[in-house]
Protein backbone atom coordinates (compact mmCIF):
# COMPACT_ATOMS: atom_id res chain seq x y z
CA UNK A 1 -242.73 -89.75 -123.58
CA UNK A 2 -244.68 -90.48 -126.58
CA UNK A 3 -242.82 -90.78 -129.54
CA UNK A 4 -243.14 -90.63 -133.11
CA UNK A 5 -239.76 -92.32 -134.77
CA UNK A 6 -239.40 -91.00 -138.38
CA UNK A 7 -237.65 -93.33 -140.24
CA UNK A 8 -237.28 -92.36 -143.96
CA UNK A 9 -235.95 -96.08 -145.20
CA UNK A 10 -237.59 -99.23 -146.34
CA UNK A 11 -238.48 -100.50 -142.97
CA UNK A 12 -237.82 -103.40 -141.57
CA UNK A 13 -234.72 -104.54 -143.48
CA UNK A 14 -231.64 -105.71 -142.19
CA UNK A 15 -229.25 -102.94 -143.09
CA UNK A 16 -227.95 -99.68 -142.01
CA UNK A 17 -230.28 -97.10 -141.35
CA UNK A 18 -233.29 -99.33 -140.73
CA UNK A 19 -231.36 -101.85 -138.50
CA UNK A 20 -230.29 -99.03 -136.10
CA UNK A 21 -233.44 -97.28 -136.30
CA UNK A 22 -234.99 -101.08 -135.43
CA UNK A 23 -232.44 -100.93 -132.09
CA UNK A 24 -232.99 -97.20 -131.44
CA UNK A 25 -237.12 -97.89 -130.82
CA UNK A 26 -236.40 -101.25 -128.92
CA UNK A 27 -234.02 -99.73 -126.32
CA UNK A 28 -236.07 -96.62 -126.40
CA UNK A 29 -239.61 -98.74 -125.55
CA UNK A 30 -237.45 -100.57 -122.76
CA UNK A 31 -236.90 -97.45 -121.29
CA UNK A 32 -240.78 -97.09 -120.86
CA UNK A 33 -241.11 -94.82 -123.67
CA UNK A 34 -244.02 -95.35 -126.18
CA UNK A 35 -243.26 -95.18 -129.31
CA UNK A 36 -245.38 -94.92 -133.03
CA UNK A 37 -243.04 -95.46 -136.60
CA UNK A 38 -243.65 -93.71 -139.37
CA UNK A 39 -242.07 -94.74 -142.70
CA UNK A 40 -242.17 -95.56 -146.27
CA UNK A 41 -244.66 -97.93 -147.60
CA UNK A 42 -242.18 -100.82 -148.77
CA UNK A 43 -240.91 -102.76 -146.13
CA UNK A 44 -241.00 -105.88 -143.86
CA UNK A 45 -242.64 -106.33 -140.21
CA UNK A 46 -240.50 -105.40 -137.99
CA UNK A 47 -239.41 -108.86 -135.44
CA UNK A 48 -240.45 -108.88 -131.80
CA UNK A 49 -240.90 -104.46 -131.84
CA UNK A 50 -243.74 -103.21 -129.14
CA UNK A 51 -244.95 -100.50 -131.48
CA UNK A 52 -247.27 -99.29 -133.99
CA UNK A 53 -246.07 -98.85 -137.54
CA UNK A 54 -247.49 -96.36 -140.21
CA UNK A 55 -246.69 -96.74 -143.75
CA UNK A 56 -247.01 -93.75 -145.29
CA UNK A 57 -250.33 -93.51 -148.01
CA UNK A 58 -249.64 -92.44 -151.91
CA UNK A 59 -248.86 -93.33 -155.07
CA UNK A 60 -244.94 -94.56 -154.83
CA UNK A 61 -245.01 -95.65 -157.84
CA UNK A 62 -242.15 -99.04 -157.00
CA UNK A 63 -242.67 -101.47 -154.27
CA UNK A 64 -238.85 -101.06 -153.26
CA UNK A 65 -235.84 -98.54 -153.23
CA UNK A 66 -232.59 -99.08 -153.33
CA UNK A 67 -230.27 -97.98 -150.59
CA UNK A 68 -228.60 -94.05 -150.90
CA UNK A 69 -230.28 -90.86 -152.71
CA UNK A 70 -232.12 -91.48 -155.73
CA UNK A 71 -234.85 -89.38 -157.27
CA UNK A 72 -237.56 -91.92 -156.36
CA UNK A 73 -236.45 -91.55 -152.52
CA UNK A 74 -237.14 -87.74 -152.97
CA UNK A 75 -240.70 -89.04 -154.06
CA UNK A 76 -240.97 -91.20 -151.13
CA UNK A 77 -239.40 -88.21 -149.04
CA UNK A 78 -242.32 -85.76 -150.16
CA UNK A 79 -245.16 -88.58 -149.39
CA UNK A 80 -243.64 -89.09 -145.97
CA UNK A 81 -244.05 -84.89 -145.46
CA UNK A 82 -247.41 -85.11 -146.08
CA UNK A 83 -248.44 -88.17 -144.04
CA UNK A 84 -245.98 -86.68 -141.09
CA UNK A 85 -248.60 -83.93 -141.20
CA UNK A 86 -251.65 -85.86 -140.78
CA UNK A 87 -250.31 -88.51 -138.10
CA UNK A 88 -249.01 -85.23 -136.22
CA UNK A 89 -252.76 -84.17 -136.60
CA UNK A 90 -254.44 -86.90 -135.27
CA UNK A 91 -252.12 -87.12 -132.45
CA UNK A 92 -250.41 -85.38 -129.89
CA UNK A 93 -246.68 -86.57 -129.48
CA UNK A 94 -244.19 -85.07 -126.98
CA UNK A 95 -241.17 -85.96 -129.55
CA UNK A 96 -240.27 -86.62 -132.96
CA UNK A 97 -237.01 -88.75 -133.31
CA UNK A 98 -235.99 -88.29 -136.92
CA UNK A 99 -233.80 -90.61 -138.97
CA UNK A 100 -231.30 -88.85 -141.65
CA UNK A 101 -233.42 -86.67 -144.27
CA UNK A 102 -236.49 -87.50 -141.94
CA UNK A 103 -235.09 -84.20 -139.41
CA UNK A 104 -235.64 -82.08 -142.40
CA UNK A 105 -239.04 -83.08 -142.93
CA UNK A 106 -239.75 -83.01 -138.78
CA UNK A 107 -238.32 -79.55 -138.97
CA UNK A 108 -241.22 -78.56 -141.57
CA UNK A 109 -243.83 -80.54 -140.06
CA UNK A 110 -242.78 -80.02 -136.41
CA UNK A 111 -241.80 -76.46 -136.81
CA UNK A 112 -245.50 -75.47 -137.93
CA UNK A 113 -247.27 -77.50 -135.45
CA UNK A 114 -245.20 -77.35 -132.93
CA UNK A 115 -243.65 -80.53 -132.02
CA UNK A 116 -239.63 -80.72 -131.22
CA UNK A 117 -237.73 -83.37 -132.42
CA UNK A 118 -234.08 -84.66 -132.11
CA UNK A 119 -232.12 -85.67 -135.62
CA UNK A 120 -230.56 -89.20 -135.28
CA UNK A 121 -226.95 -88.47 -137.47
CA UNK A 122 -226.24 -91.63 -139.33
CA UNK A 123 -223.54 -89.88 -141.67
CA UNK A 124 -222.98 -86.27 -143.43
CA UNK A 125 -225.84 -86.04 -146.19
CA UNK A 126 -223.56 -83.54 -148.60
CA UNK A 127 -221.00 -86.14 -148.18
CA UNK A 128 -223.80 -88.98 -148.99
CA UNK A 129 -224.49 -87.03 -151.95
CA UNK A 130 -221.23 -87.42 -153.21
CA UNK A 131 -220.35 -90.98 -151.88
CA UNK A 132 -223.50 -92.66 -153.25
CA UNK A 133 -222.54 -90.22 -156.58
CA UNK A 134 -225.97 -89.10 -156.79
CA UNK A 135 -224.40 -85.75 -157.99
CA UNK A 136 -221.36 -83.95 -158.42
CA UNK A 137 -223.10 -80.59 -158.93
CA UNK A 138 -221.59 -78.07 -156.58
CA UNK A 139 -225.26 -76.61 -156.27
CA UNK A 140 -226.35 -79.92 -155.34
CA UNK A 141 -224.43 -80.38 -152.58
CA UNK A 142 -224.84 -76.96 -151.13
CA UNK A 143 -228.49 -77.41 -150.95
CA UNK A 144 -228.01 -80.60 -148.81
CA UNK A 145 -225.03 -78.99 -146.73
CA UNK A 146 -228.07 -76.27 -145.83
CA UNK A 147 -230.64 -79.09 -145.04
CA UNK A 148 -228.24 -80.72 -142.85
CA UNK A 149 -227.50 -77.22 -141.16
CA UNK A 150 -231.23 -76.52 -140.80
CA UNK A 151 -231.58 -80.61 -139.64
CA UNK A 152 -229.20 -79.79 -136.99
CA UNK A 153 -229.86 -76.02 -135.67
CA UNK A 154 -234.06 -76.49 -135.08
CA UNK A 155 -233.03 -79.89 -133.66
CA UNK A 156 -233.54 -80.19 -129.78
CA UNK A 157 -231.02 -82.60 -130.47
CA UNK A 158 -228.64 -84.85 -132.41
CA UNK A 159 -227.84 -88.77 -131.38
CA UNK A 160 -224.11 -89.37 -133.50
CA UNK A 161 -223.66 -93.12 -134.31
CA UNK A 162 -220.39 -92.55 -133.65
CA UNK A 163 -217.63 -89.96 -132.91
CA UNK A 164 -216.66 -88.62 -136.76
CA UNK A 165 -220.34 -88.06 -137.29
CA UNK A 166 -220.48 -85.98 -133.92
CA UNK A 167 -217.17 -83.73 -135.41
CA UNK A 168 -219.51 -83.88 -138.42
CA UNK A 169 -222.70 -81.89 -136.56
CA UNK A 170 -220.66 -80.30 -134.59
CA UNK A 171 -218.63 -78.70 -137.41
CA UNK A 172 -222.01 -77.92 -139.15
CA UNK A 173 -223.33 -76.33 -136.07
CA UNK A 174 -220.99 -75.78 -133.65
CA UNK A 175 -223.81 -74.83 -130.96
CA UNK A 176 -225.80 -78.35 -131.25
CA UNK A 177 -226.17 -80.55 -128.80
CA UNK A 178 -224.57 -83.94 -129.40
CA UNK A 179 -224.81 -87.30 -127.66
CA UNK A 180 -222.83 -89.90 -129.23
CA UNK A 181 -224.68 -93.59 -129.10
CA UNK A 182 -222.86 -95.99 -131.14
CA UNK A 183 -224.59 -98.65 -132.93
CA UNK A 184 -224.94 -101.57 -130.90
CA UNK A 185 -227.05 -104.54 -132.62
CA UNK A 186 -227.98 -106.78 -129.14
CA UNK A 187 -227.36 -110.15 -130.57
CA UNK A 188 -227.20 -112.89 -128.10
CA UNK A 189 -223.72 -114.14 -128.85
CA UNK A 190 -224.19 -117.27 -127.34
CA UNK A 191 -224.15 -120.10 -130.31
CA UNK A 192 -224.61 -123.80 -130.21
CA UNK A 193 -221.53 -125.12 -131.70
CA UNK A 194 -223.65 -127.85 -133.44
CA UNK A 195 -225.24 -124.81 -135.58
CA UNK A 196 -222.20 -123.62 -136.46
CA UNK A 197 -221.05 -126.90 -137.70
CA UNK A 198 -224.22 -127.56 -139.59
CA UNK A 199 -223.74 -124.16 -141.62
CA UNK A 200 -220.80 -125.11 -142.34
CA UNK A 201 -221.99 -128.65 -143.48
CA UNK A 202 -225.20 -127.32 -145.55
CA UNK A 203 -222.39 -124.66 -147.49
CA UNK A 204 -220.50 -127.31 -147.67
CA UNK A 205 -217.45 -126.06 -145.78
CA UNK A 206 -215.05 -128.18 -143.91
CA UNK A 207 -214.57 -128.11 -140.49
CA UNK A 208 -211.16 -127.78 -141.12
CA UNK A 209 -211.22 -125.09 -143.63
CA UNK A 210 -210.40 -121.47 -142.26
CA UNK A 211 -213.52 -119.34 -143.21
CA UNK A 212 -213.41 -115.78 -143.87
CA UNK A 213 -217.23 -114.36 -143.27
CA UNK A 214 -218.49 -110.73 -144.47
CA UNK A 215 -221.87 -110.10 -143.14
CA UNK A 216 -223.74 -106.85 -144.28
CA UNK A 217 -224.94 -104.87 -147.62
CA UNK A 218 -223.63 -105.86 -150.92
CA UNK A 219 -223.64 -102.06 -152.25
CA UNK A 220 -220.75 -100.60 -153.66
CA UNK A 221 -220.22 -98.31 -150.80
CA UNK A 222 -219.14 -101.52 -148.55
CA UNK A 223 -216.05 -102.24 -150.89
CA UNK A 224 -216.80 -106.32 -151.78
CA UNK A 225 -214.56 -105.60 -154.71
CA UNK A 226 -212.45 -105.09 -153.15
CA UNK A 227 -212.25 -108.16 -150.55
CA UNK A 228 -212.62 -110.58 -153.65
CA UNK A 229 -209.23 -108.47 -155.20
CA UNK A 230 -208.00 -109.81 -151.85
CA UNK A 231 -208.61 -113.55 -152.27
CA UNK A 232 -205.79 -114.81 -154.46
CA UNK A 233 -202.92 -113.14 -152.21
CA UNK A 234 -204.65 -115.12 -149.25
CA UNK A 235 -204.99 -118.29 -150.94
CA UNK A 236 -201.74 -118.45 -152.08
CA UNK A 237 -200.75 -118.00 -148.63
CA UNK A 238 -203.52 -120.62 -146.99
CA UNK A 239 -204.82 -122.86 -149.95
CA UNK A 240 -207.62 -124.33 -147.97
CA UNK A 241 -209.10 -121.35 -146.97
CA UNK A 242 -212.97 -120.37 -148.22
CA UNK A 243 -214.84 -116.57 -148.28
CA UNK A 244 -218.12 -116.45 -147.13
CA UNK A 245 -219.84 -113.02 -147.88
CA UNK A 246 -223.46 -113.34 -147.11
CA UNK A 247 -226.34 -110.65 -147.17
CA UNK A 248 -227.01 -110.16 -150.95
CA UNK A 249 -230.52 -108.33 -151.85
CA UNK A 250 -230.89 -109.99 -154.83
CA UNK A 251 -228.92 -112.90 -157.50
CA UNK A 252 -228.56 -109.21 -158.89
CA UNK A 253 -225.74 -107.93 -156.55
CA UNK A 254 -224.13 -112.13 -156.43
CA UNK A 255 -223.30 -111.80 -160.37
CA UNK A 256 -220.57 -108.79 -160.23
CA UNK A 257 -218.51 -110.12 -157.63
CA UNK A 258 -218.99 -114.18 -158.82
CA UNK A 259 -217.77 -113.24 -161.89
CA UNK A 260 -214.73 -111.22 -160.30
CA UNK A 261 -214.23 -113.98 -158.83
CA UNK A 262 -213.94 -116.18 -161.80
CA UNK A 263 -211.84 -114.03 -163.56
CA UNK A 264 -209.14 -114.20 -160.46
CA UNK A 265 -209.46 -117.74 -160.69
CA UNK A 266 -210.90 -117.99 -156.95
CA UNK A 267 -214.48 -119.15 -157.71
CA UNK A 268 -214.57 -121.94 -156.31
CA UNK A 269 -213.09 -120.64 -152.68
CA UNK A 270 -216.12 -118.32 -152.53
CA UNK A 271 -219.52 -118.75 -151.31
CA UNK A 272 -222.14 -116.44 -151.48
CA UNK A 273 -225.40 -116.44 -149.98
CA UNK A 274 -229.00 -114.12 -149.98
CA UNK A 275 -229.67 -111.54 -146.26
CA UNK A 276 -230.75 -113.67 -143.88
CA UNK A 277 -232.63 -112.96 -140.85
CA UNK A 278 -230.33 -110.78 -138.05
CA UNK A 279 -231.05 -113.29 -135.61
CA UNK A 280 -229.00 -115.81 -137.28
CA UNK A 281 -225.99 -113.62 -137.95
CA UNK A 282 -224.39 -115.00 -134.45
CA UNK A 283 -224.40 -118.42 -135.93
CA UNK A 284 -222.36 -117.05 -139.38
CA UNK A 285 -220.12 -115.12 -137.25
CA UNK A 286 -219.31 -118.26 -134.88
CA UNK A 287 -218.78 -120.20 -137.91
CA UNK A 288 -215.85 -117.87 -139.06
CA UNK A 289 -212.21 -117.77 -138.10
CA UNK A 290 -212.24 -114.53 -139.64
CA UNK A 291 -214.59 -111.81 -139.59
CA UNK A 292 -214.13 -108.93 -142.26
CA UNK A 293 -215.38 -105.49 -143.34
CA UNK A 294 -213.38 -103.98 -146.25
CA UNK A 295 -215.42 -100.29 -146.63
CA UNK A 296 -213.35 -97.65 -147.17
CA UNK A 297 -215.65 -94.74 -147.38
CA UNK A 298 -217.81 -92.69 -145.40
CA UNK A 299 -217.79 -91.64 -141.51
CA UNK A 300 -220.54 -93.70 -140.72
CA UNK A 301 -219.18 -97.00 -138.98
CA UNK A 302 -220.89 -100.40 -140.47
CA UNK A 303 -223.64 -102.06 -137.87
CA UNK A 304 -221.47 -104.83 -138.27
CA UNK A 305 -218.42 -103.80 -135.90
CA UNK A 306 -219.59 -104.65 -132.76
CA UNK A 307 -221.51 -107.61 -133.03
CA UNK A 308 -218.22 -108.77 -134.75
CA UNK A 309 -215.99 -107.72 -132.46
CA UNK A 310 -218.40 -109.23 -129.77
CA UNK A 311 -218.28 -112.35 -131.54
CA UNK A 312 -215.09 -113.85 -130.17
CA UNK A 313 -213.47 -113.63 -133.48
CA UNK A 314 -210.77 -111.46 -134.51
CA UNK A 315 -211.53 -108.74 -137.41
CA UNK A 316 -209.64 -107.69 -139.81
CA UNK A 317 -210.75 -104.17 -141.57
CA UNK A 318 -209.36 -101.18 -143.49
CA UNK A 319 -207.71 -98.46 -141.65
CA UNK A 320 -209.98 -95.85 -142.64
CA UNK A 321 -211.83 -93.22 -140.72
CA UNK A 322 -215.41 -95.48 -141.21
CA UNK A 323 -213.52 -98.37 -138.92
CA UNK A 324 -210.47 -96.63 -137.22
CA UNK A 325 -212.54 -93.70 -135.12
CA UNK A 326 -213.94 -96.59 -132.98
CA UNK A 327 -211.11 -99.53 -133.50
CA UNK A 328 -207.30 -99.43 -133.41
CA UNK A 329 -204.56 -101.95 -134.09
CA UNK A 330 -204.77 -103.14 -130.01
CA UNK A 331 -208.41 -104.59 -131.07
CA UNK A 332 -208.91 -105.42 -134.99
CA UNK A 333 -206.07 -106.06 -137.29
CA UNK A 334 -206.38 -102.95 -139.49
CA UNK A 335 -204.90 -102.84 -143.03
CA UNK A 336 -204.29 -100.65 -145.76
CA UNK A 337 -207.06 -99.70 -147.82
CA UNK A 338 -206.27 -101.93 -150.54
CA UNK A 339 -206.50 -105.17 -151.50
CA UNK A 340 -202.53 -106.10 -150.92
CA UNK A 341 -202.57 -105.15 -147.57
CA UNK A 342 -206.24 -106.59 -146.60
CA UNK A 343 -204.75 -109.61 -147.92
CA UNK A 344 -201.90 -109.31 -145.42
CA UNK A 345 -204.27 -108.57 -142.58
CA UNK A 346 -206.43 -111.64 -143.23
CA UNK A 347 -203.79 -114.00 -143.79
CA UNK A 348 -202.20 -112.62 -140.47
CA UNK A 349 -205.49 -112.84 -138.53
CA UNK A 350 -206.09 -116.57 -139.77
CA UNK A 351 -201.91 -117.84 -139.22
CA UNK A 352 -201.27 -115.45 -136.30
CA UNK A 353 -202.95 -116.99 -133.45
CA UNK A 354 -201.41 -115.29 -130.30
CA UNK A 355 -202.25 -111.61 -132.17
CA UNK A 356 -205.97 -112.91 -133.44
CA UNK A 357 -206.55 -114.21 -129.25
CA UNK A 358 -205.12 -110.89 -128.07
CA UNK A 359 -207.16 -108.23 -130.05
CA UNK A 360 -210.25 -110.61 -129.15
CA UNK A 361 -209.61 -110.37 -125.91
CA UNK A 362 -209.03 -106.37 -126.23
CA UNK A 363 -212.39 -106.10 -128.01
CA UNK A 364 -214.09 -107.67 -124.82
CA UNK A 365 -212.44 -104.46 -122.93
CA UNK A 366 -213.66 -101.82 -125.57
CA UNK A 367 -217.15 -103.17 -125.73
CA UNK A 368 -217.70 -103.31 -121.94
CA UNK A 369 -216.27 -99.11 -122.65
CA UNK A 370 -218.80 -98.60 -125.65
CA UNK A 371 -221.80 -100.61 -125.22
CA UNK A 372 -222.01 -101.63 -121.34
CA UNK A 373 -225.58 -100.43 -119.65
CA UNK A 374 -224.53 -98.31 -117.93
CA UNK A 375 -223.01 -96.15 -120.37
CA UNK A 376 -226.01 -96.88 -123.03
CA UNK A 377 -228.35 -95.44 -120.22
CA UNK A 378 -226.42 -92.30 -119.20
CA UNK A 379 -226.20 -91.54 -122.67
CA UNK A 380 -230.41 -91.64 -123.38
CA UNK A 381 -231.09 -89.49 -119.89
CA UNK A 382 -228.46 -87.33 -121.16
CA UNK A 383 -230.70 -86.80 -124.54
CA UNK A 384 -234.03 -87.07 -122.98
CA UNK A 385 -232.81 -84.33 -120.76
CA UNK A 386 -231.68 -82.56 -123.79
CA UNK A 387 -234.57 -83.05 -125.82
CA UNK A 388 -236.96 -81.52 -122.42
CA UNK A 389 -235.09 -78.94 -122.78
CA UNK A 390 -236.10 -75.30 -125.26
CA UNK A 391 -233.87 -75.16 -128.08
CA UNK A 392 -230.83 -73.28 -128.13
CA UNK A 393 -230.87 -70.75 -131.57
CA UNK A 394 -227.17 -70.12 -132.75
C-alpha cells in the first residue's frame, strides 16, 4: 500500500507520540509498505527511517511546541489541514494512517477527496483535555468527546496502544473496529557491560552503588514529583543508593525537581541528565538495578514499559490503570500511587533479590505474549484487512 502517516507532533523526538509513530512506519515499511510522513514543521530527522518526510509549509509562528494541547498546537493543527490537502492532491495514496488529532483532520481531508484512513488511538483526547488541564470547560470537552467520536466512526480503523485505550474507542463507538498493537520500541537489548560501567564512571556512580534509572519525558503528566517525594524513605532504607532520571528537554524541566530535591535533603543522591538518543537507552537501562516509572494518570501506557521490562531488570511502577492493564504484581513490583508506597516498592525491588529475579524472569514470558512476531504480524494483516475493507456506518 502506499501510505501517508499523519503525525500531528514535533517529529522526530524521542517521546510518546512521535516515538511510536517512529516504530509504527518502520515495522509498517518492513512489511513492504511504502510509506510518506506528514507533520509539523519543528522537528528532528528521523534515524535510519526508509521514508519521505513533509513538513508542513506556514507561518508557525515558534520553532517548537511543547507536549499536550495548547492553543499554538491548534495553529499547527490547522496548517497541517491545509498541507494534508495539497500532498493528498499531488498524490494518490491508498491509506492515511492518522496519529491522535491527525484522524480528525484525515476525516476532513480524506472524507472530501476520498481517501480512507485508520486513527492510531494513543489515549482519550476529552480525557487529554483534562489531564494536560488545557480546560475544564464542560463545552470544551464535549467538543473533543465529538471529534474523537467522528475520529473513530469515519475511521476504517483504529490501532489501540494498548487494551484501556481499545475499552476507550470501543466505548465511544461501540461498532469500530479495533486492533490492539502495544507499543513496542525494538531496542537491541544486548549491552556491552564495559558501557554500562563507563556511564556509570562518566556520572560518577559507583559500581557498587544500587542505581535507580527513570528514562522518559520530564512533563508533569509522568509524576517525577513524585519519585523524588520517594527518595528519602529509600535512602534511609539503602544509604548508598543514587536516582538517575534522564530525558530532560531542557535545564528548564532539571530546576523543579533539583530543587525538590534539595529541599528533601537528597541532592546529592540524584543525577539528572538532558534526552539522549533512543539508541543508547539500553546502555542506561543495563546500568540500573532498578528501573522506574511513577505516572499515575492517563490510559495510555509509557513507551518505556517494555523496553524496561525487556531489559533484564526488575520495575517497579504505580498500580494504576496507565501500568496495571498490561503488568501485574507476577511481573513488575507495583505500588501504591504515592510516594510511601513507591518507596516501599523500590527499596523491595533493590533488597529483595529472589522477587526482583522472579518478575524478570516473568516479564521474559509476557513479552514473548505481547511483542513476539508472530503476534505483531497477525495483528497488522488483521488491520490491513480491516482497513481494505468499506467502512462500517453505526
Amino acid at each position: 500500500m502506499r501510505i501517508l502517516m499523519v503525525i500531528p507532533q514535533m517529529f522526530y523526538s524521542t517521546r510518546g507520540t512521535p516515538l511510536s509513530a517512529y516504530h509504527r512506519t518502520r515495522e509498517l515499511v518492513a512489511k513492504g509498505h511504502e510509506v510518506d510522513i506528514l507533520t509539523y514543521k519543528p522537528g528532528d530527522a528521523p534515524p535510519q527511517l526508509k521514508a519521505r518526510v513533509f513538513r508542513s509549509a506556514g507561518p508557525h509562528f515558534a520553532d517548537t511546541i511543547v507536549p499536550g494541547p495548547s492553543r499554538l498546537k491548534v495553529w499547527f493543527d490547522v496548517l497541517l489541514l491545509l498541507n494534508l490537502f495539497w500532498r493528498l492532491l499531488r498524490k494518490r495514496y491508498d491509506l492515511l494512517y492518522a496519529h491522535e488529532e491527525g484522524a480528525f483532520l484525515s476525516a476532513i481531508a480524506g472524507g472530501i477527496l476520498r481517501v480512507p484512513y485508520v486513527y492510531d488511538m494513543h489515549s482519550s483526547l476529552p480525557l487529554q483535555i483534562t489531564e494536560w488541564k488545557f480546560s475544564k470547560s464542560p463545552r470544551v470537552v464535549a467538543f473533543f468527546q465529538w471529534v474523537e467520536r467522528v475520529s473513530i466512526e469515519r475511521a476504517r480503523g483504529v490501532v489501540a496502544i494498548s487494551p484501556a485505550v481499545a475499552r476507550a474507542a470501543k466505548a465511544a463507538v461501540p461498532v469500530a473496529e479495533v486492533v490492539t498493537i502495544v507499543n513496542h520500541f525494538d531496542l537491541d537489548p544486548a549491552v556491552d557491560p564495559q558501557a554500562a560501567a563507563a556511564l556509570r564512571q562518566r556520572l560518577g556512580i559507583t559500581p557498587r552503588a544500587p542505581l535507580v534509572v527513570y528514562t522518559g519525558s520530564f512533563v508533569e503528566l509522568q509524576a517525577l514529583d513524585l519519585l523524588v517525594d520517594s527518595i528519602p524513605a529509600v535512602r534511609q532504607a539503602v544509604p548508598e543508593v543514587i536516582f538517575l532520571l534522564v530525558g530532560a528537554a531542557d535545564d528548564d524541566e532539571i530546576a523543579p525537581l533539583a530543587a525538590q530535591a534539595e529541599r528533601l535533603g537528597v541532592r546529592d543522591c540524584v543525577v539528572f541528565e538532558r534526552a539522549r538518543p533512543q539508541s543508547e537507552m539500553p546502555v542506561y537501562m543495563a546500568a540500573a538495578d532498578v528501573l522506574v516509572s511513577p505516572r499515575v494518570r492517563g490510559i495510555n501506557p509509557p513507551g518505556k514499559l517494555l523496553p524496561y521490562l525487556a531489559s533484564g531488570r526488575p520495575v517497579v511502577a504505580t498500580d494504576t490503570l496507565v501500568h496495571n492493564q498490561l503488568l501485574d504484581s507476577s511481573c513488575a513490583f507495583l505500588t501504591t500511587a504515592d510516594a510511601a508506597g513507591f518507596a516501599a516498592g523500590v527499596t523491595a525491588a533493590i533488597q529483595d533479590k529472589e522477587r526482583a529475579a522472579t518478575t524478570v524472569a516473568t516479564a521474559k514470558e509476557f513479552l514473548a505474549t505481547y511483542c513476539s512476531d508472530e503476534a505483531r504480524a497477525e495483528a497488522y494483516e488483521r488491520l490491513m484487512k480491516i482497513a481494505s475493507r468499506p467502512r462500517v456506518r453505526p
